[in-house]
Protein backbone atom coordinates (compact mmCIF):
# COMPACT_ATOMS: atom_id res chain seq x y z
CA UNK A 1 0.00 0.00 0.00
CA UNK A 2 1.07 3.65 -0.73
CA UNK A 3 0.12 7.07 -0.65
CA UNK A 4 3.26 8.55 -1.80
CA UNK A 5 1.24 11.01 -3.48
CA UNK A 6 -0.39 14.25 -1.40
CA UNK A 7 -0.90 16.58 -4.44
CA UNK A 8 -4.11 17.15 -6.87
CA UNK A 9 -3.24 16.10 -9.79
CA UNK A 10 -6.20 15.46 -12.64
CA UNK A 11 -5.42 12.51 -14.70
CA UNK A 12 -8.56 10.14 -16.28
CA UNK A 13 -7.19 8.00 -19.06
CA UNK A 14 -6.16 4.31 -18.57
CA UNK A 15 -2.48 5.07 -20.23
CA UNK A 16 -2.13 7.94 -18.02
CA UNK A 17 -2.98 5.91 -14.94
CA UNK A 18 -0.76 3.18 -15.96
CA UNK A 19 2.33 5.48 -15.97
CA UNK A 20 1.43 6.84 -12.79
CA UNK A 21 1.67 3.17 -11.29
CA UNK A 22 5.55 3.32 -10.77
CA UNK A 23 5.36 6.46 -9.18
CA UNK A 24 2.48 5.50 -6.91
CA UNK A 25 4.33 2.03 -6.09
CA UNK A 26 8.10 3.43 -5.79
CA UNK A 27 9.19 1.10 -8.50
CA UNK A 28 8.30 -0.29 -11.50
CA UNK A 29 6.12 -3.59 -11.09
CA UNK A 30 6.67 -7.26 -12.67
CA UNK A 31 4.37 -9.63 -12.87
CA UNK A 32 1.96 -7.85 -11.07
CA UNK A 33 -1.55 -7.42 -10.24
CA UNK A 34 -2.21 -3.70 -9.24
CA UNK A 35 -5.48 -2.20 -7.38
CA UNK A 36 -5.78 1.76 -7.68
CA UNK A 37 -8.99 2.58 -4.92
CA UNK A 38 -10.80 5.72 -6.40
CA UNK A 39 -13.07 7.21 -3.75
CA UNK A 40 -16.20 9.69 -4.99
CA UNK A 41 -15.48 12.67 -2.81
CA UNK A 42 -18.11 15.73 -3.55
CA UNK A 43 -18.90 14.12 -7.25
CA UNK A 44 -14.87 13.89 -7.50
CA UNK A 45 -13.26 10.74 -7.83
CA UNK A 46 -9.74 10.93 -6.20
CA UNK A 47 -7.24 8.58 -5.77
CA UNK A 48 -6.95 6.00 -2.36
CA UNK A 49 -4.52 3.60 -1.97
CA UNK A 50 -2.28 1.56 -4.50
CA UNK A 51 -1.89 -2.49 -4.02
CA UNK A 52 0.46 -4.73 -5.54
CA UNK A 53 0.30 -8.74 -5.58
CA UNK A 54 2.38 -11.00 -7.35
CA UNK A 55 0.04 -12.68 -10.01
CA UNK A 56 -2.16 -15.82 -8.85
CA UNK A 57 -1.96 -18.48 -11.02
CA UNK A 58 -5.01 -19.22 -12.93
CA UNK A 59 -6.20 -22.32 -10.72
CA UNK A 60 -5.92 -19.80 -7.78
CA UNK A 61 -8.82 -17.12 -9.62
CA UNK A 62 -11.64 -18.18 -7.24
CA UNK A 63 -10.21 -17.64 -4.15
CA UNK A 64 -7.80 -14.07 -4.97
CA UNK A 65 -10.96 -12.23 -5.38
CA UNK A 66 -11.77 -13.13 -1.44
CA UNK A 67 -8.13 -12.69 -0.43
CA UNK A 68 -7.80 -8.95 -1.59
CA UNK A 69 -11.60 -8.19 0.55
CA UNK A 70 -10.38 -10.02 3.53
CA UNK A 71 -6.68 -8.18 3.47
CA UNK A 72 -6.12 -4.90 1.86
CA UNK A 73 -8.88 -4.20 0.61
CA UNK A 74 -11.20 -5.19 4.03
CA UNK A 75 -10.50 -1.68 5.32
CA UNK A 76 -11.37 0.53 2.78
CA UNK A 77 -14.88 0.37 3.65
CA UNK A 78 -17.90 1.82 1.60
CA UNK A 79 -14.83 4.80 0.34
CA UNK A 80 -13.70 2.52 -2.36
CA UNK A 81 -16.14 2.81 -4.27
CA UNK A 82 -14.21 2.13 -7.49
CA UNK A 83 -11.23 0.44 -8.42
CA UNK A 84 -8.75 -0.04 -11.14
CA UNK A 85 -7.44 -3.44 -12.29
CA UNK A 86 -4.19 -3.06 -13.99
CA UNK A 87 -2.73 -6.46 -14.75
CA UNK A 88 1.16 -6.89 -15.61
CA UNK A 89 1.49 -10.35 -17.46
CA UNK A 90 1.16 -11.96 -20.55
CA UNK A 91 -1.31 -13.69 -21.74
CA UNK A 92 -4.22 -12.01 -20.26
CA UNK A 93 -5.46 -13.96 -17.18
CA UNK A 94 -9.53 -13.02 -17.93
CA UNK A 95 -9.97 -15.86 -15.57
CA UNK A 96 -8.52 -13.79 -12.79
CA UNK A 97 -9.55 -10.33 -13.78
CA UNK A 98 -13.20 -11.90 -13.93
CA UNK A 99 -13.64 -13.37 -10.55
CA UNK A 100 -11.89 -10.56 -8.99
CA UNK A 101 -14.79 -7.98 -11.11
CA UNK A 102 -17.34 -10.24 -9.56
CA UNK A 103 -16.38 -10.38 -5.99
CA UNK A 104 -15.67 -6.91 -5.59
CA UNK A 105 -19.02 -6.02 -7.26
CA UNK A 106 -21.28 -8.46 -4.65
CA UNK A 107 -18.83 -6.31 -2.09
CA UNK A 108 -20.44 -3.00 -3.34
CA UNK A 109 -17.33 -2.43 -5.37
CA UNK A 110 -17.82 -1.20 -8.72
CA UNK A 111 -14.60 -1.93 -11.31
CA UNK A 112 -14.03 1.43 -13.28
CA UNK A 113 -11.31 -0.02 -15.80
CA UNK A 114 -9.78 -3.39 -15.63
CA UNK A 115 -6.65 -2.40 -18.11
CA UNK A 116 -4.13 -5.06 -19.43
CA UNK A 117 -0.65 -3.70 -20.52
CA UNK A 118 2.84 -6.06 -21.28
CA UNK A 119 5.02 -3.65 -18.82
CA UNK A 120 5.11 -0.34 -17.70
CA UNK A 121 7.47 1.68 -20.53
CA UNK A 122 6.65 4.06 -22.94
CA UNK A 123 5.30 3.22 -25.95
CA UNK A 124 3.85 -0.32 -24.30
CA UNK A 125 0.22 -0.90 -25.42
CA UNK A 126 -2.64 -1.44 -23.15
CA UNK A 127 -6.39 -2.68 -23.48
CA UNK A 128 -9.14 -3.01 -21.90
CA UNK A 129 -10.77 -6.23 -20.74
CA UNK A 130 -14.71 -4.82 -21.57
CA UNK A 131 -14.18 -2.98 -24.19
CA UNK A 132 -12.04 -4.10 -27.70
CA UNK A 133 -12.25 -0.25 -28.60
CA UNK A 134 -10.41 0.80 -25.70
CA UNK A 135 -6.64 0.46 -25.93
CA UNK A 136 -3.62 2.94 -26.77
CA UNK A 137 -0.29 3.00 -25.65
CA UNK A 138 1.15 4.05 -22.08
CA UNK A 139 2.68 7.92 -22.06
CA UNK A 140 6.07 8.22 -20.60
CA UNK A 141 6.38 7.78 -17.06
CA UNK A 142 8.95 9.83 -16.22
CA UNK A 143 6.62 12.46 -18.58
CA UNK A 144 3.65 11.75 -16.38
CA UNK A 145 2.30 14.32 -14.27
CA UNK A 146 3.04 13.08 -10.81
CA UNK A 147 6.21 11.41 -12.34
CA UNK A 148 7.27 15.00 -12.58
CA UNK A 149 5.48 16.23 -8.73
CA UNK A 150 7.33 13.15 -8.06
CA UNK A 151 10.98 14.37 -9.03
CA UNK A 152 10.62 17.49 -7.45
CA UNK A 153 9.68 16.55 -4.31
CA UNK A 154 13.00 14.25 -4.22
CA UNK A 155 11.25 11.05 -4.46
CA UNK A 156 12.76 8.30 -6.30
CA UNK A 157 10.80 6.03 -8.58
CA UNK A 158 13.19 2.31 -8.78
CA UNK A 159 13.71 0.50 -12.38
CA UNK A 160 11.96 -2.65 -10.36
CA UNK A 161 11.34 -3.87 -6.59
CA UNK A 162 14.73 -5.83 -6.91
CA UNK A 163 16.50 -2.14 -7.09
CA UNK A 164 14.81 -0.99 -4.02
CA UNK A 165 15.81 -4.08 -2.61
CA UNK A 166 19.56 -3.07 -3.29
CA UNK A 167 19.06 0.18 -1.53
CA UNK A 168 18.77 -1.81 2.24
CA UNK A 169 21.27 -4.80 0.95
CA UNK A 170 24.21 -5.16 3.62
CA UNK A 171 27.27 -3.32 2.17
CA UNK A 172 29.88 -6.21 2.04
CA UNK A 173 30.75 -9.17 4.10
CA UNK A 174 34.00 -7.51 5.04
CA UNK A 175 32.05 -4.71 6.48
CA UNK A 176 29.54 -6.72 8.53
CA UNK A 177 32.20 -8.87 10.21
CA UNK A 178 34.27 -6.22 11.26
CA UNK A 179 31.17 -3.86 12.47
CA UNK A 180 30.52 -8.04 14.71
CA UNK A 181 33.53 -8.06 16.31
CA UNK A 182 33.53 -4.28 17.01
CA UNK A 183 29.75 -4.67 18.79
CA UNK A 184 30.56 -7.32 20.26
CA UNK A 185 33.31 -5.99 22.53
CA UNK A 186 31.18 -2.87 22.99
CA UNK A 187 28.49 -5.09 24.36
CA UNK A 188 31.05 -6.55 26.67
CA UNK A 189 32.00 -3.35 27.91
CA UNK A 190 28.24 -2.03 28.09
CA UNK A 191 27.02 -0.70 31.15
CA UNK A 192 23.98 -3.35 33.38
CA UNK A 193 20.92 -3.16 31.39
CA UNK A 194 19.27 -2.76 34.53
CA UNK A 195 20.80 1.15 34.79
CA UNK A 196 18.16 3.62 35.22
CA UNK A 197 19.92 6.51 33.32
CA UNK A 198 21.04 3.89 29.84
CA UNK A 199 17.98 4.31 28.43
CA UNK A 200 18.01 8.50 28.83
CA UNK A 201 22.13 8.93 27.67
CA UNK A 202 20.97 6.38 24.75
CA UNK A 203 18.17 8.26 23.48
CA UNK A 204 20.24 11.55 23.75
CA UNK A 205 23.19 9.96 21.87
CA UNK A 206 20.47 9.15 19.08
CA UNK A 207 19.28 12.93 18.98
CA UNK A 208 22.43 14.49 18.72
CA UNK A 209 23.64 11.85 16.01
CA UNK A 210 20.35 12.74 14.05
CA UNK A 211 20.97 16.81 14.45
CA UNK A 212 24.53 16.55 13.22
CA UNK A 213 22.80 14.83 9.87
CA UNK A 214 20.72 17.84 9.43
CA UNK A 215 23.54 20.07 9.96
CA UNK A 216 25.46 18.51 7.26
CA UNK A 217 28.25 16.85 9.30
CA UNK A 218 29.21 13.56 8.88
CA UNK A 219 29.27 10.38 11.31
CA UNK A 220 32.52 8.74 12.73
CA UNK A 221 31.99 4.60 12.21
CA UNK A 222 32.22 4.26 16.01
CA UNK A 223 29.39 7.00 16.53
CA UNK A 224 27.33 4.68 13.89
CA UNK A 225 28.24 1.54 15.52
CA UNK A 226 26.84 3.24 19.27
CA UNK A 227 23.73 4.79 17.47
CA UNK A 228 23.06 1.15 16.16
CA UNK A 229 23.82 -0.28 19.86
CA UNK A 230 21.77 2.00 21.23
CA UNK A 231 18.70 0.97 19.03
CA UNK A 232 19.24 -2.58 19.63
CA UNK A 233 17.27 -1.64 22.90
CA UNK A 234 13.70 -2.06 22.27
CA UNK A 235 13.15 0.91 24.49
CA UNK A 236 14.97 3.32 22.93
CA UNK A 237 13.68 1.98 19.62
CA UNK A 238 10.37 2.74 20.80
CA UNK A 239 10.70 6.01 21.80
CA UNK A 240 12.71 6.46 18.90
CA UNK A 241 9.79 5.59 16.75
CA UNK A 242 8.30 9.75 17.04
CA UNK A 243 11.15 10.71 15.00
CA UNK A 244 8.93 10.30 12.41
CA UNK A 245 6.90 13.07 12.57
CA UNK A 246 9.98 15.40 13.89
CA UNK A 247 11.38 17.82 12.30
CA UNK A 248 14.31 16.16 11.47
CA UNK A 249 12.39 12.86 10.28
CA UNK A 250 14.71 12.84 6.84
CA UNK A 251 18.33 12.41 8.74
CA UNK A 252 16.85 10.15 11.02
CA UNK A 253 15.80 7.56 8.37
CA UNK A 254 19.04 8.90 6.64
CA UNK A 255 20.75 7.10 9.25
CA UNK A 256 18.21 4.36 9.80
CA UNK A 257 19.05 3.51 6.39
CA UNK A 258 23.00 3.93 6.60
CA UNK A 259 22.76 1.69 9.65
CA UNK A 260 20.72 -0.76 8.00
CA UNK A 261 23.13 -1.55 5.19
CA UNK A 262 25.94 -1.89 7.78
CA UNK A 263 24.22 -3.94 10.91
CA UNK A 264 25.15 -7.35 11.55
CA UNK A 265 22.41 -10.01 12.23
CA UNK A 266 21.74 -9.41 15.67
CA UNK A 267 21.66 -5.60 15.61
CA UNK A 268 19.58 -5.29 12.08
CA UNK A 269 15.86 -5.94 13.34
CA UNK A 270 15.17 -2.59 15.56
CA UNK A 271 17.16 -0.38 12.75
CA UNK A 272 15.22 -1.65 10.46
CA UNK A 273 12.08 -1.55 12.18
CA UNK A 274 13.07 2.10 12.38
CA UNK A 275 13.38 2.63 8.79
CA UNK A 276 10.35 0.48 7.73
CA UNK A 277 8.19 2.70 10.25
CA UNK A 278 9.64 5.91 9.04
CA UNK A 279 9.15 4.91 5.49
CA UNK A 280 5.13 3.93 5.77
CA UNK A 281 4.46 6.76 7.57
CA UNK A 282 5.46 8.94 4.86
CA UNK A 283 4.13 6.54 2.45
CA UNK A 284 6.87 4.76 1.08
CA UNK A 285 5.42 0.91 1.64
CA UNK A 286 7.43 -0.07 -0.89
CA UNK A 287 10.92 0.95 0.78
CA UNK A 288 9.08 -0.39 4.36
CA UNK A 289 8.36 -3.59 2.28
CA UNK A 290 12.07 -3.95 1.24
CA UNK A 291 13.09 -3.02 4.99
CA UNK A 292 10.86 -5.82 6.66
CA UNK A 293 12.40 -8.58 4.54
CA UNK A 294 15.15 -7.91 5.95
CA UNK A 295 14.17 -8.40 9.56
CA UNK A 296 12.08 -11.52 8.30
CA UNK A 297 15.30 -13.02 6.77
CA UNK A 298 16.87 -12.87 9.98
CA UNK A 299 13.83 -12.56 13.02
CA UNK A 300 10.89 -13.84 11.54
CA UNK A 301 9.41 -13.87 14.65
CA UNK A 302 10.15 -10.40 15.67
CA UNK A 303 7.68 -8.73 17.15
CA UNK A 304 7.46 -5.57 15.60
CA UNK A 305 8.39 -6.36 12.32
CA UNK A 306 5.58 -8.89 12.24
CA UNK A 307 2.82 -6.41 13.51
CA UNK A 308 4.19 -3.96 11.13
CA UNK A 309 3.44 -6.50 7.95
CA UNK A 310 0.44 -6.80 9.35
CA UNK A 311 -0.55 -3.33 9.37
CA UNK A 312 0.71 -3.11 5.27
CA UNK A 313 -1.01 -6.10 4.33
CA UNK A 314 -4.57 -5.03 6.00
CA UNK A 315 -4.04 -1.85 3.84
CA UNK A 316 -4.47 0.26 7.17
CA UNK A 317 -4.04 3.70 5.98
CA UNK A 318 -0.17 5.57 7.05
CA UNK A 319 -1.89 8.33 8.93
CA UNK A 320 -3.34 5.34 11.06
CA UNK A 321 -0.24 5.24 12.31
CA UNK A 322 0.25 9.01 13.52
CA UNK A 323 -1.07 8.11 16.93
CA UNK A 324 2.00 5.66 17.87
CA UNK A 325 4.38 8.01 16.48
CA UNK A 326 3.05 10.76 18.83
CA UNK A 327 3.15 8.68 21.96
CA UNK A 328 6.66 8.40 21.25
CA UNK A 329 7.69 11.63 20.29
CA UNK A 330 5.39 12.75 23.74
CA UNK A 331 7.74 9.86 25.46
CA UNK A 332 11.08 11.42 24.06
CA UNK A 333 10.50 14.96 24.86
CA UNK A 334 9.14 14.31 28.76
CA UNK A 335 12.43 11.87 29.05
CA UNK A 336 14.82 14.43 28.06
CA UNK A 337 13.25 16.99 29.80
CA UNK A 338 13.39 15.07 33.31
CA UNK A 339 16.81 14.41 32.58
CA UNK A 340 17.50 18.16 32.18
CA UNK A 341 16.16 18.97 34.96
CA UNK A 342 17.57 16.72 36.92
C-alpha cells in the first residue's frame, strides 16, 4: 500500500494511470496485479490507496478475489467505491480479472477499468478487458504528471522492486564482520541493562547523532556503531519511533538507512524496524516492504516487524499510524526533559 502522493493532480485515461503506477508504487512492477482505490469525494473521484500482488496463477482465480476483501482491501470500507485493475502479465489472465470484477461487485465495489498492458514503458500498449475499442499506448512515465510532482519533491521512482531491494542490501561481508567483532566488545563493555539513566544517555546519543545529519556533518563509524547499539534496545527503539513526525524525520531515516546496510544479524531488526516505520508513515510501503524482509530473513518472529506486515497487508491507511508516532515523540520529549532537569 502507498500514498506517496499528497498533491491534486487530474489525470482520467487508462495510459495515463498506468504510468502513474511506478510512481504511486516506488518502482516499477513485474508480474503484477495492481489495485488503484478511487473514492467519490463531492462528485470527484480521487485517488486512495495503491496495491500490488504477485500474479495468482489461474487455478488460484476463485479464491484471490476473497483474499484482496479479507486483506487490503477489508479496510477501505464503503470509500472505495471504485477500483482499477491493472494487470502486468502476458497472456491475459480473464480468468482472474473476472472473478476478482465479480467479488468486488457483490462487495459493493464497482470496477471502473480493468486495463491489461505487457510492462510499464513508454510506448507499451494497453487494453481493456470490456471494451475491444479501448486500448492505446502508455505515455512516458517519467513524462507523467506526478512522475514530474514526483521528481521534485526528491522522491525516487526504482527500475523494479529488486532495485529498491539493493538500496537496504548489507554493504559487504567484510564490512559486517568487522562492524561483529567491534559490537561485540562494545556489548562486553556495556554498562547493566538494569541502569536507570542507559535508556536516557541512549536516546540523547540518538538525537544528537540525528541533528549533526541535518547540519550537514558527517558520522565517525564508532558513533554509527553506538547509534546502532543504542537501538538494539527495544526501548529506545520505541521512543525512537516519534522521529517520524519530527522535524528532522529525513536524517533520522538517513541514518536508519545507513545503519541498516551496515548492521550485523543481531543488531539489524530494531534499525530496520526504524526505517520500515519511518518509510510507511510517509508513504513509502514499498521501501518499508524492502526493509521488513530484511528483519524476516533474519527474526521472523520479531515482534514488531511482524505487527508492522500486518498493518501493510490489511491496507491500514499511514496516517493510522500518527497516533504511535506521537506517543513516542510525547515519550522522548518528557524523558529528556526530566533528565534536564535533573
Amino acid at each position: 500500500m502507498t500514498t506517496r502522493l499528497n498533491t491534486d493532480i487530474s489525470i482520467s485515461e487508462p495510459g495515463d494511470v498506468l504510468a502513474a503506477v511506478p510512481h504511486l508504487l516506488g518502482f516499477h512492477p513485474d508480474d503484477s496485479f495492481v489495485l488503484v482505490s478511487l473514492h467519490d469525494l463531492a462528485g470527484t473521484p480521487r485517488f486512495g490507496a495503491t496495491m500490488r500482488v504477485d500474479l495468482p496463477c489461474p487455478m488460484q482465480a476463485c479464491g484471490f478475489g476473497e483474499f484482496l476483501l479479507q486483506g487490503p482491501l477489508s479496510t477501505q470500507g464503503a470509500e472505495a467505491e471504485r477500483i482499477r485493475l491493472l494487470e502486468e502479465a502476458g497472456p491475459p489472465m480473464l480468468s482472474v480479472v473476472e472473478v476478482v470484477k465479480e467479488t468486488l461487485r457483490r462487495s459493493g465495489i464497482v470496477t471502473a477499468h480493468a486495463v491489461w498492458a505487457p510492462q510499464i514503458r513508454e510506448g507499451a500498449p494497453w487494453r481493456c478487458y470490456d471494451d475491444v475499442d479501448c486500448e492505446g499506448t502508455i505515455p512516458d512515465p517519467k513524462e507523467s504528471p506526478i512522475g514530474a510532482v514526483m521528481a521534485a519533491n526528491g522522491a525516487v521512482t526504482f527500475g523494479s522492486k529488486d532495485e529498491l531491494r539493493e538500496l537496504v542490501a548489507p554493504e559487504s561481508p567484510e564490512v559486517i564482520a568487522r562492524w561483529s567483532a567491534r559490537l561485540d566488545a562494545l556489548t562486553e563493555d556495556a554498562l547493566d541493562e538494569t541502569d536507570p539513566d542507559r535508556v536516557g544517555r541512549d536516546v540523547r546519543k540518538v538525537h544528537a547523532a540525528i541533528r549533526r545529519i541535518a547540519a550537514g556533518t558527517a558520522l565517525t563509524e564508532d558513533d554509527l556503531q553506538g547509534v546502532l547499539l543504542a537501538v538494539s534496545d527495544t526501548r529506545v527503539r520505541d521512543i525512537l519511533l516519534g522521529t517520524a513526525l519530527s522535524e528532522h524525520a529525513h536524517p533520522a531515516e538517513e541514518l536508519w538507512l545507513s545503519l541498516v546496510r551496515k548492521a550485523p544479524d543481531a543488531e539489524l531488526p530494531e534499525v530496520a524496524a526504524l526505517l520500515a516505520f519511518s518509510a510507511y508513515l510517509r508513504g513509502e510501503g514499498g521501501l518499508a516492504s524492502v526493509a521488513l524482509e530484511r528483519i524476516e530473513k533474519v527474526q521472523p518472529d520479531h515482534r514488531l516487524g511482524a505487527l508492522l506486515r500486518q498493518t501493510m497487508e490489511a491496507g491500514i491507511p499511514p496516517a493510522e499510524l500518527d497516533a504511535i508516532a506521537r506517543i513516542s515523540a510525547e515519550d522522548a520529549q518528557l524523558l529528556l526533559e526530566s533528565e534536564e532537569a535533573c
